[in-house]
C-alpha atoms as a PDB file:
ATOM      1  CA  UNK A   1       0.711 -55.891  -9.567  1.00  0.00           C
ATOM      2  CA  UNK A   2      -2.037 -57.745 -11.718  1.00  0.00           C
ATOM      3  CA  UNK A   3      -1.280 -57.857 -15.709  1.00  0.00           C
ATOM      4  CA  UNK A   4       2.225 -57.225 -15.347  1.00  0.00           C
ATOM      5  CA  UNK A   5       4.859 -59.366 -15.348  1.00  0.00           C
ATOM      6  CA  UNK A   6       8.653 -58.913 -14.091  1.00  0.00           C
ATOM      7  CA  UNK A   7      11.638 -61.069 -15.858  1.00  0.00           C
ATOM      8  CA  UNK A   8      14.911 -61.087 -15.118  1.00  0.00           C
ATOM      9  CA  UNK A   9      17.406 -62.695 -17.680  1.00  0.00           C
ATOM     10  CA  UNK A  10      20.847 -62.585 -18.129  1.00  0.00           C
ATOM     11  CA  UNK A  11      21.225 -59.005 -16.824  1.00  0.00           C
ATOM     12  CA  UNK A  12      17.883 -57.973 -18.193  1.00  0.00           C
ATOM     13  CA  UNK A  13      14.519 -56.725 -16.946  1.00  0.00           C
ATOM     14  CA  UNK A  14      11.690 -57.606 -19.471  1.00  0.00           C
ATOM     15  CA  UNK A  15       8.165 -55.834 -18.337  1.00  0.00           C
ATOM     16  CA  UNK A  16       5.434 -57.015 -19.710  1.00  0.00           C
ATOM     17  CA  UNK A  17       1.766 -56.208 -20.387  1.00  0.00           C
ATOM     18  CA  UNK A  18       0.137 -58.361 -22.003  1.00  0.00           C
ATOM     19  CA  UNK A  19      -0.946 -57.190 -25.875  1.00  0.00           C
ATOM     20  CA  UNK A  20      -0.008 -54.077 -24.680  1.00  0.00           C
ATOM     21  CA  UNK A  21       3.361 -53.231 -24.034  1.00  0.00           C
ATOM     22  CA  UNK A  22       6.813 -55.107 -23.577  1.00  0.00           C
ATOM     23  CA  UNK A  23      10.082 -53.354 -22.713  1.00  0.00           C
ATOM     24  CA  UNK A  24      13.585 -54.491 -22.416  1.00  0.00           C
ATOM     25  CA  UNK A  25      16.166 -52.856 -19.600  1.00  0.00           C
ATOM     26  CA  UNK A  26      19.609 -53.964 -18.966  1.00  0.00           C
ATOM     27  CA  UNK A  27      19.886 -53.434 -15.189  1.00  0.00           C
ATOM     28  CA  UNK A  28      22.661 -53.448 -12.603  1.00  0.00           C
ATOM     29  CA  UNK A  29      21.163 -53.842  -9.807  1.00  0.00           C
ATOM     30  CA  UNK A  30      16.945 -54.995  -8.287  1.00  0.00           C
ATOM     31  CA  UNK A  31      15.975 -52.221  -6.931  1.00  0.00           C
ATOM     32  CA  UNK A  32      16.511 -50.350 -10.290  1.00  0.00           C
ATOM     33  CA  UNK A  33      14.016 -53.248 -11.844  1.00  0.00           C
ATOM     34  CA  UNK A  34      11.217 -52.777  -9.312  1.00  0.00           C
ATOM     35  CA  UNK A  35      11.401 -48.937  -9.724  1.00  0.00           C
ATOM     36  CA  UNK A  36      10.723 -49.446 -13.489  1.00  0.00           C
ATOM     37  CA  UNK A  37       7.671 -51.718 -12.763  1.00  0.00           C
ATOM     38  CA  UNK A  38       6.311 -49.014 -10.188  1.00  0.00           C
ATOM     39  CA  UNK A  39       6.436 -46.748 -13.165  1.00  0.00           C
ATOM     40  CA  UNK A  40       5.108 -49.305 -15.588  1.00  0.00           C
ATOM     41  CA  UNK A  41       1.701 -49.795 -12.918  1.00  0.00           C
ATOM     42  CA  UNK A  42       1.637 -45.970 -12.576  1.00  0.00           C
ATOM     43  CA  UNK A  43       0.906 -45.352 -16.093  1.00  0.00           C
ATOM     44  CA  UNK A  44      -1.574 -48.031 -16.260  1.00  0.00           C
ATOM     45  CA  UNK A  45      -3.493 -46.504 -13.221  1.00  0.00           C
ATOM     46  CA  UNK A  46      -3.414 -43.119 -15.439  1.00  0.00           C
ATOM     47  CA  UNK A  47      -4.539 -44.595 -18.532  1.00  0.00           C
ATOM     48  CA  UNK A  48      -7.467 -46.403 -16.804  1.00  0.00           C
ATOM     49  CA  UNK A  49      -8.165 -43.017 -15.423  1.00  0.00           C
ATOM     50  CA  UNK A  50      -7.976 -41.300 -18.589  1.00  0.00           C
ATOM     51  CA  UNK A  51     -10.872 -43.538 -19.638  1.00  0.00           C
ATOM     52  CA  UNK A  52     -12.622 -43.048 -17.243  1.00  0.00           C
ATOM     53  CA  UNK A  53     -12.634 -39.346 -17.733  1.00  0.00           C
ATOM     54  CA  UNK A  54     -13.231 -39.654 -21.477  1.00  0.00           C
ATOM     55  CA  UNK A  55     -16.540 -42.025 -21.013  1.00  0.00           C
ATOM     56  CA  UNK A  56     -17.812 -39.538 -18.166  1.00  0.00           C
ATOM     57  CA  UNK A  57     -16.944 -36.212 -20.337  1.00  0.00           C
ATOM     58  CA  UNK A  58     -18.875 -38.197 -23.233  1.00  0.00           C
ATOM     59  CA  UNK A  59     -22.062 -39.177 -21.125  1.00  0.00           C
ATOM     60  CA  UNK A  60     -22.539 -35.505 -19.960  1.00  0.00           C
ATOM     61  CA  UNK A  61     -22.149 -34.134 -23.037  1.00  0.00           C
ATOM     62  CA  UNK A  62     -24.609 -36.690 -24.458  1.00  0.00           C
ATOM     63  CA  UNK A  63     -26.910 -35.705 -21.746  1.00  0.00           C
ATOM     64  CA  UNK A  64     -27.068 -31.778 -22.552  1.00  0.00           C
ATOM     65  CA  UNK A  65     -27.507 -32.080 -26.145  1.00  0.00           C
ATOM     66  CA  UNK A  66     -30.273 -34.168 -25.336  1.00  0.00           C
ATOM     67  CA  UNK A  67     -31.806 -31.440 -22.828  1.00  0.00           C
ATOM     68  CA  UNK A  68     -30.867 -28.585 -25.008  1.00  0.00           C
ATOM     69  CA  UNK A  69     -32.675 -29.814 -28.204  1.00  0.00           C
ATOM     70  CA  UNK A  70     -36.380 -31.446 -26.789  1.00  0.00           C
ATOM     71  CA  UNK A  71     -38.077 -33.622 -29.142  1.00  0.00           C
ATOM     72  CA  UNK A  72     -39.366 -30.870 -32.041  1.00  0.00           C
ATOM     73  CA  UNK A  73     -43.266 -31.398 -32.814  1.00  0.00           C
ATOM     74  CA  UNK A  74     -44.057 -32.543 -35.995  1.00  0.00           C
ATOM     75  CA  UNK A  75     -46.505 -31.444 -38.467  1.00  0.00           C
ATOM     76  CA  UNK A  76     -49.696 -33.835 -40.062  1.00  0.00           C
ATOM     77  CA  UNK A  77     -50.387 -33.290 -43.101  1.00  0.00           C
ATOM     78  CA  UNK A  78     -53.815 -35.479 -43.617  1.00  0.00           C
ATOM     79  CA  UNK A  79     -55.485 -36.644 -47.088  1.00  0.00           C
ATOM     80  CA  UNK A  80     -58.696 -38.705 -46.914  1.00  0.00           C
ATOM     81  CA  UNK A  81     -60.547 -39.629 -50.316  1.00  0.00           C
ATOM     82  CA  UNK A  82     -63.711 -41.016 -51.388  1.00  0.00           C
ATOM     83  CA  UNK A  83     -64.529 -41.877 -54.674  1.00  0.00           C
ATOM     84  CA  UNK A  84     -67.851 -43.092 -56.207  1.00  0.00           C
ATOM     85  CA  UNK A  85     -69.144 -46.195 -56.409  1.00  0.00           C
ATOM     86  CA  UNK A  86     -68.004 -47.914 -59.802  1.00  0.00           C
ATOM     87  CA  UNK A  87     -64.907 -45.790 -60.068  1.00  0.00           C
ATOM     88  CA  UNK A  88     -62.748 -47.579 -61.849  1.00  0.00           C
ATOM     89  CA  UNK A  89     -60.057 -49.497 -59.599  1.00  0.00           C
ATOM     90  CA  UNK A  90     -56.968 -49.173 -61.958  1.00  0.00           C
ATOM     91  CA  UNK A  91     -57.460 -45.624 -61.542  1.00  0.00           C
ATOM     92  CA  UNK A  92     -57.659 -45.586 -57.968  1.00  0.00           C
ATOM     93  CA  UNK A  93     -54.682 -47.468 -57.950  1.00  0.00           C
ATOM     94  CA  UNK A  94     -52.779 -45.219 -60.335  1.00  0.00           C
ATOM     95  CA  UNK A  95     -53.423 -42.461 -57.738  1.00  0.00           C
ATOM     96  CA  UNK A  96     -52.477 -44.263 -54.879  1.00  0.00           C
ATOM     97  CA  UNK A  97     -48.841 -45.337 -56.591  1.00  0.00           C
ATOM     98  CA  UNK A  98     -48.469 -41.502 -57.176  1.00  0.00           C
ATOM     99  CA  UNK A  99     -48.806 -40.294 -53.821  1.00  0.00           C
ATOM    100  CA  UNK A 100     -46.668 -43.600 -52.610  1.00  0.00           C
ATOM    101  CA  UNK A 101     -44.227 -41.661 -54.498  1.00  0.00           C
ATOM    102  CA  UNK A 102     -43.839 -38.200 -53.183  1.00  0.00           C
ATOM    103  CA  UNK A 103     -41.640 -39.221 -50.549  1.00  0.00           C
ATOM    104  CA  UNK A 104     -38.653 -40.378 -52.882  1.00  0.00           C
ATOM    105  CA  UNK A 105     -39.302 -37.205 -54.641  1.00  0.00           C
ATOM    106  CA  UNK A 106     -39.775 -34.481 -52.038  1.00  0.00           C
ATOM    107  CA  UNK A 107     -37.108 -34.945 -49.563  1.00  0.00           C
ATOM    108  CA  UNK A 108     -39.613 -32.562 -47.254  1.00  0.00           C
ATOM    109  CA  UNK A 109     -41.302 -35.284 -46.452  1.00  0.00           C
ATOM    110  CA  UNK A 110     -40.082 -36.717 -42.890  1.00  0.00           C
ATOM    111  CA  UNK A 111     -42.038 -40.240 -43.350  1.00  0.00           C
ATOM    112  CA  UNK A 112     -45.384 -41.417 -44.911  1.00  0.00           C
ATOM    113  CA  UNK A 113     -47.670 -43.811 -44.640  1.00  0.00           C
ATOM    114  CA  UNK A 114     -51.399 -44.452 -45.922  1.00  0.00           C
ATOM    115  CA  UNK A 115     -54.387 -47.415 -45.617  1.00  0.00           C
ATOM    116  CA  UNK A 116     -58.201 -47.580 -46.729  1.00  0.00           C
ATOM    117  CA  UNK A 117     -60.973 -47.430 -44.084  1.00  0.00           C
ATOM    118  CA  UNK A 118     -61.863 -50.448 -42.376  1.00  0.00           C
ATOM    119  CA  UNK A 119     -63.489 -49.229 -39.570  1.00  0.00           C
ATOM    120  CA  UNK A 120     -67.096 -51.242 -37.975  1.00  0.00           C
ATOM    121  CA  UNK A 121     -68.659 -47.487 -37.081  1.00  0.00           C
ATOM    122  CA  UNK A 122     -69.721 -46.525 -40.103  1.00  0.00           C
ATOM    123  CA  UNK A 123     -68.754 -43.492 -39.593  1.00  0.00           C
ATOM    124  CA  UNK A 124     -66.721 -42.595 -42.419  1.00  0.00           C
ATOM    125  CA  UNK A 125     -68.712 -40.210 -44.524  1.00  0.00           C
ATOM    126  CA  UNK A 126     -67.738 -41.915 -47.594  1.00  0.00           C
ATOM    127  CA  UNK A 127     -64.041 -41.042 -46.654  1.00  0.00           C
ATOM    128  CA  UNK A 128     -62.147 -44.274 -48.230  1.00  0.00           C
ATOM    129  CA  UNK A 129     -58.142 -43.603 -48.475  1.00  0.00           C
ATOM    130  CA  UNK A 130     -56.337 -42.077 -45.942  1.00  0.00           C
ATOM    131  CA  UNK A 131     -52.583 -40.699 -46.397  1.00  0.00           C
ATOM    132  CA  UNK A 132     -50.570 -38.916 -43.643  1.00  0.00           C
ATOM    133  CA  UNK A 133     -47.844 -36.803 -44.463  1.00  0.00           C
ATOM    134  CA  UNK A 134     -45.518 -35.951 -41.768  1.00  0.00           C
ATOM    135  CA  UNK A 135     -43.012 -32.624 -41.588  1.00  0.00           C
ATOM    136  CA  UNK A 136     -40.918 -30.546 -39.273  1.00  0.00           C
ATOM    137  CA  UNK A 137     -41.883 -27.357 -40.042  1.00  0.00           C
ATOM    138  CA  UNK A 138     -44.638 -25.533 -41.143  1.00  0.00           C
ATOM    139  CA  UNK A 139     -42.137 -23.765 -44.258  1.00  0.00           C
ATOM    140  CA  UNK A 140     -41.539 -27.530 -45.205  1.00  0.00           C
ATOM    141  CA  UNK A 141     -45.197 -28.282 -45.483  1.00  0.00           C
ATOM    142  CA  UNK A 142     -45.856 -24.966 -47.512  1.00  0.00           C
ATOM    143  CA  UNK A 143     -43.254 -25.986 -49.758  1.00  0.00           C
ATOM    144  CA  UNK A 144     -43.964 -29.372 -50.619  1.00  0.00           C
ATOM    145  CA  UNK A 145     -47.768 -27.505 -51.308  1.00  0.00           C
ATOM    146  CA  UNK A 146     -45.802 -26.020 -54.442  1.00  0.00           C
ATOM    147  CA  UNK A 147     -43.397 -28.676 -55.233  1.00  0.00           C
ATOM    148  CA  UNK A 148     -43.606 -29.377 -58.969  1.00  0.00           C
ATOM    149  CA  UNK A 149     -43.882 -33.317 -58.361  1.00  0.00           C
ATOM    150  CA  UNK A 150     -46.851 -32.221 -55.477  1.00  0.00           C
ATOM    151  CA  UNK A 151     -48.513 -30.344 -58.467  1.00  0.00           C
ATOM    152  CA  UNK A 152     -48.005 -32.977 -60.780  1.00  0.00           C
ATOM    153  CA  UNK A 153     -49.545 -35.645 -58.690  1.00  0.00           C
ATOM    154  CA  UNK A 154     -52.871 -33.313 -58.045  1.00  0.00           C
ATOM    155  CA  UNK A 155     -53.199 -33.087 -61.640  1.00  0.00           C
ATOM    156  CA  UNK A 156     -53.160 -36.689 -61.994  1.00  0.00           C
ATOM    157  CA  UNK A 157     -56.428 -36.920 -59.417  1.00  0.00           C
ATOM    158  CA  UNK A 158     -58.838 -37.343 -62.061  1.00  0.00           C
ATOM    159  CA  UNK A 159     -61.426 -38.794 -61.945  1.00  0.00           C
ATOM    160  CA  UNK A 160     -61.572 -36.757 -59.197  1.00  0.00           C
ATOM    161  CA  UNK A 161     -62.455 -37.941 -55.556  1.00  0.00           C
ATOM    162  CA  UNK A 162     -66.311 -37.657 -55.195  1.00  0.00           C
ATOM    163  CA  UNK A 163     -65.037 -36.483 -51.172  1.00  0.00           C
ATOM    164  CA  UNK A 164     -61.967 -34.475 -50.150  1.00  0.00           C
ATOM    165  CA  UNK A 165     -60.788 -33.782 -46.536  1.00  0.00           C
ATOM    166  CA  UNK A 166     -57.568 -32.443 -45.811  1.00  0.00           C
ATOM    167  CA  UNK A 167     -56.618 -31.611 -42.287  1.00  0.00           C
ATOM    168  CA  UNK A 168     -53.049 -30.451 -41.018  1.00  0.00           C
ATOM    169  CA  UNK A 169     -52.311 -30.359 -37.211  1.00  0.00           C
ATOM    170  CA  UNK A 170     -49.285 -30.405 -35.205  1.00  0.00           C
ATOM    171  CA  UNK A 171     -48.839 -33.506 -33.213  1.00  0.00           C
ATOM    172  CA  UNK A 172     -49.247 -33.734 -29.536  1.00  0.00           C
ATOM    173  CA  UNK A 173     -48.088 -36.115 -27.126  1.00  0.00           C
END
């Protein structure tokens, strides 16, 4: 029987699984000692089969919640902005720190991310800055619209862009 071992000493049967368990039996006579390690191997068989059934039970159920709750679309929320040439810089930076900021205080926001235009078409229409908001609901987006840090932040956007696009879409795959 593989991991166990069987010792007899001085009137004693020692069983042994390694790290796991070790018992001590006074015996009278073998065939007492080799029912005890039949028993011993029996109820390492079960517990190797009680694993088993855990791991499989734990995969299935893994698998269902994973069916029963698809991949929820997610909403854009985009903000392009142009300003004029000779806008100050330090401005334009001031605004860009502020909306860098929303996410640490709307917790709406499911992630961020922005960059400036540096595409060869041309075809930019003045359209500079570009921030995308992401949500999971449309409620979420409406209420970051009139979160007091949102408002505060559109107060700050002075000077004002010289071009404004906003676009919201959910995302497809």
């Amino acid at each position: 029987m593989i991991g166990w071992d069987l010792e007899r000493a001085e009137g004693n049967l020692i069983v042994t699984y390694p790290g796991v368990i070790t018992v001590k039996i006074y015996y009278t006579d073998l065939s007492c000692a080799k029912y005890i390690k039949s028993y011993f191997y029996q109820k390492q068989i079960a517990m190797k089969k009680l694993i088993l059934l855990t791991l499989i039970t734990l995969t299935i159920h893994t698998m269902s919640n994973a069916q029963q709750n698809p991949q929820q679309p997610l909403l854009r929320h985009v903000v392009m902005f142009g300003w004029k040439d000779g806008t100050d810089t330090n401005q334009i930076n001031k605004i860009v720190a502020a909306f860098k900021e929303l996410p640490s205080r709307i917790s709406l926001i499911k992630s961020f991310e922005w960059g400036t235009n540096n595409s060869p078409e041309g075809l930019n229409g003045g359209l500079t800055y570009c921030f995308l908001v992401t949500f999971t609901s449309a409620a979420d987006r409406d209420a970051y619209l009139i979160h007091p840090a949102h408002k505060e932040f559109v107060s700050q956007l002075k000077p004002a862009p010289e071009k404004l696009t906003v676009l919201d879409y959910w995302a497809e795959k």
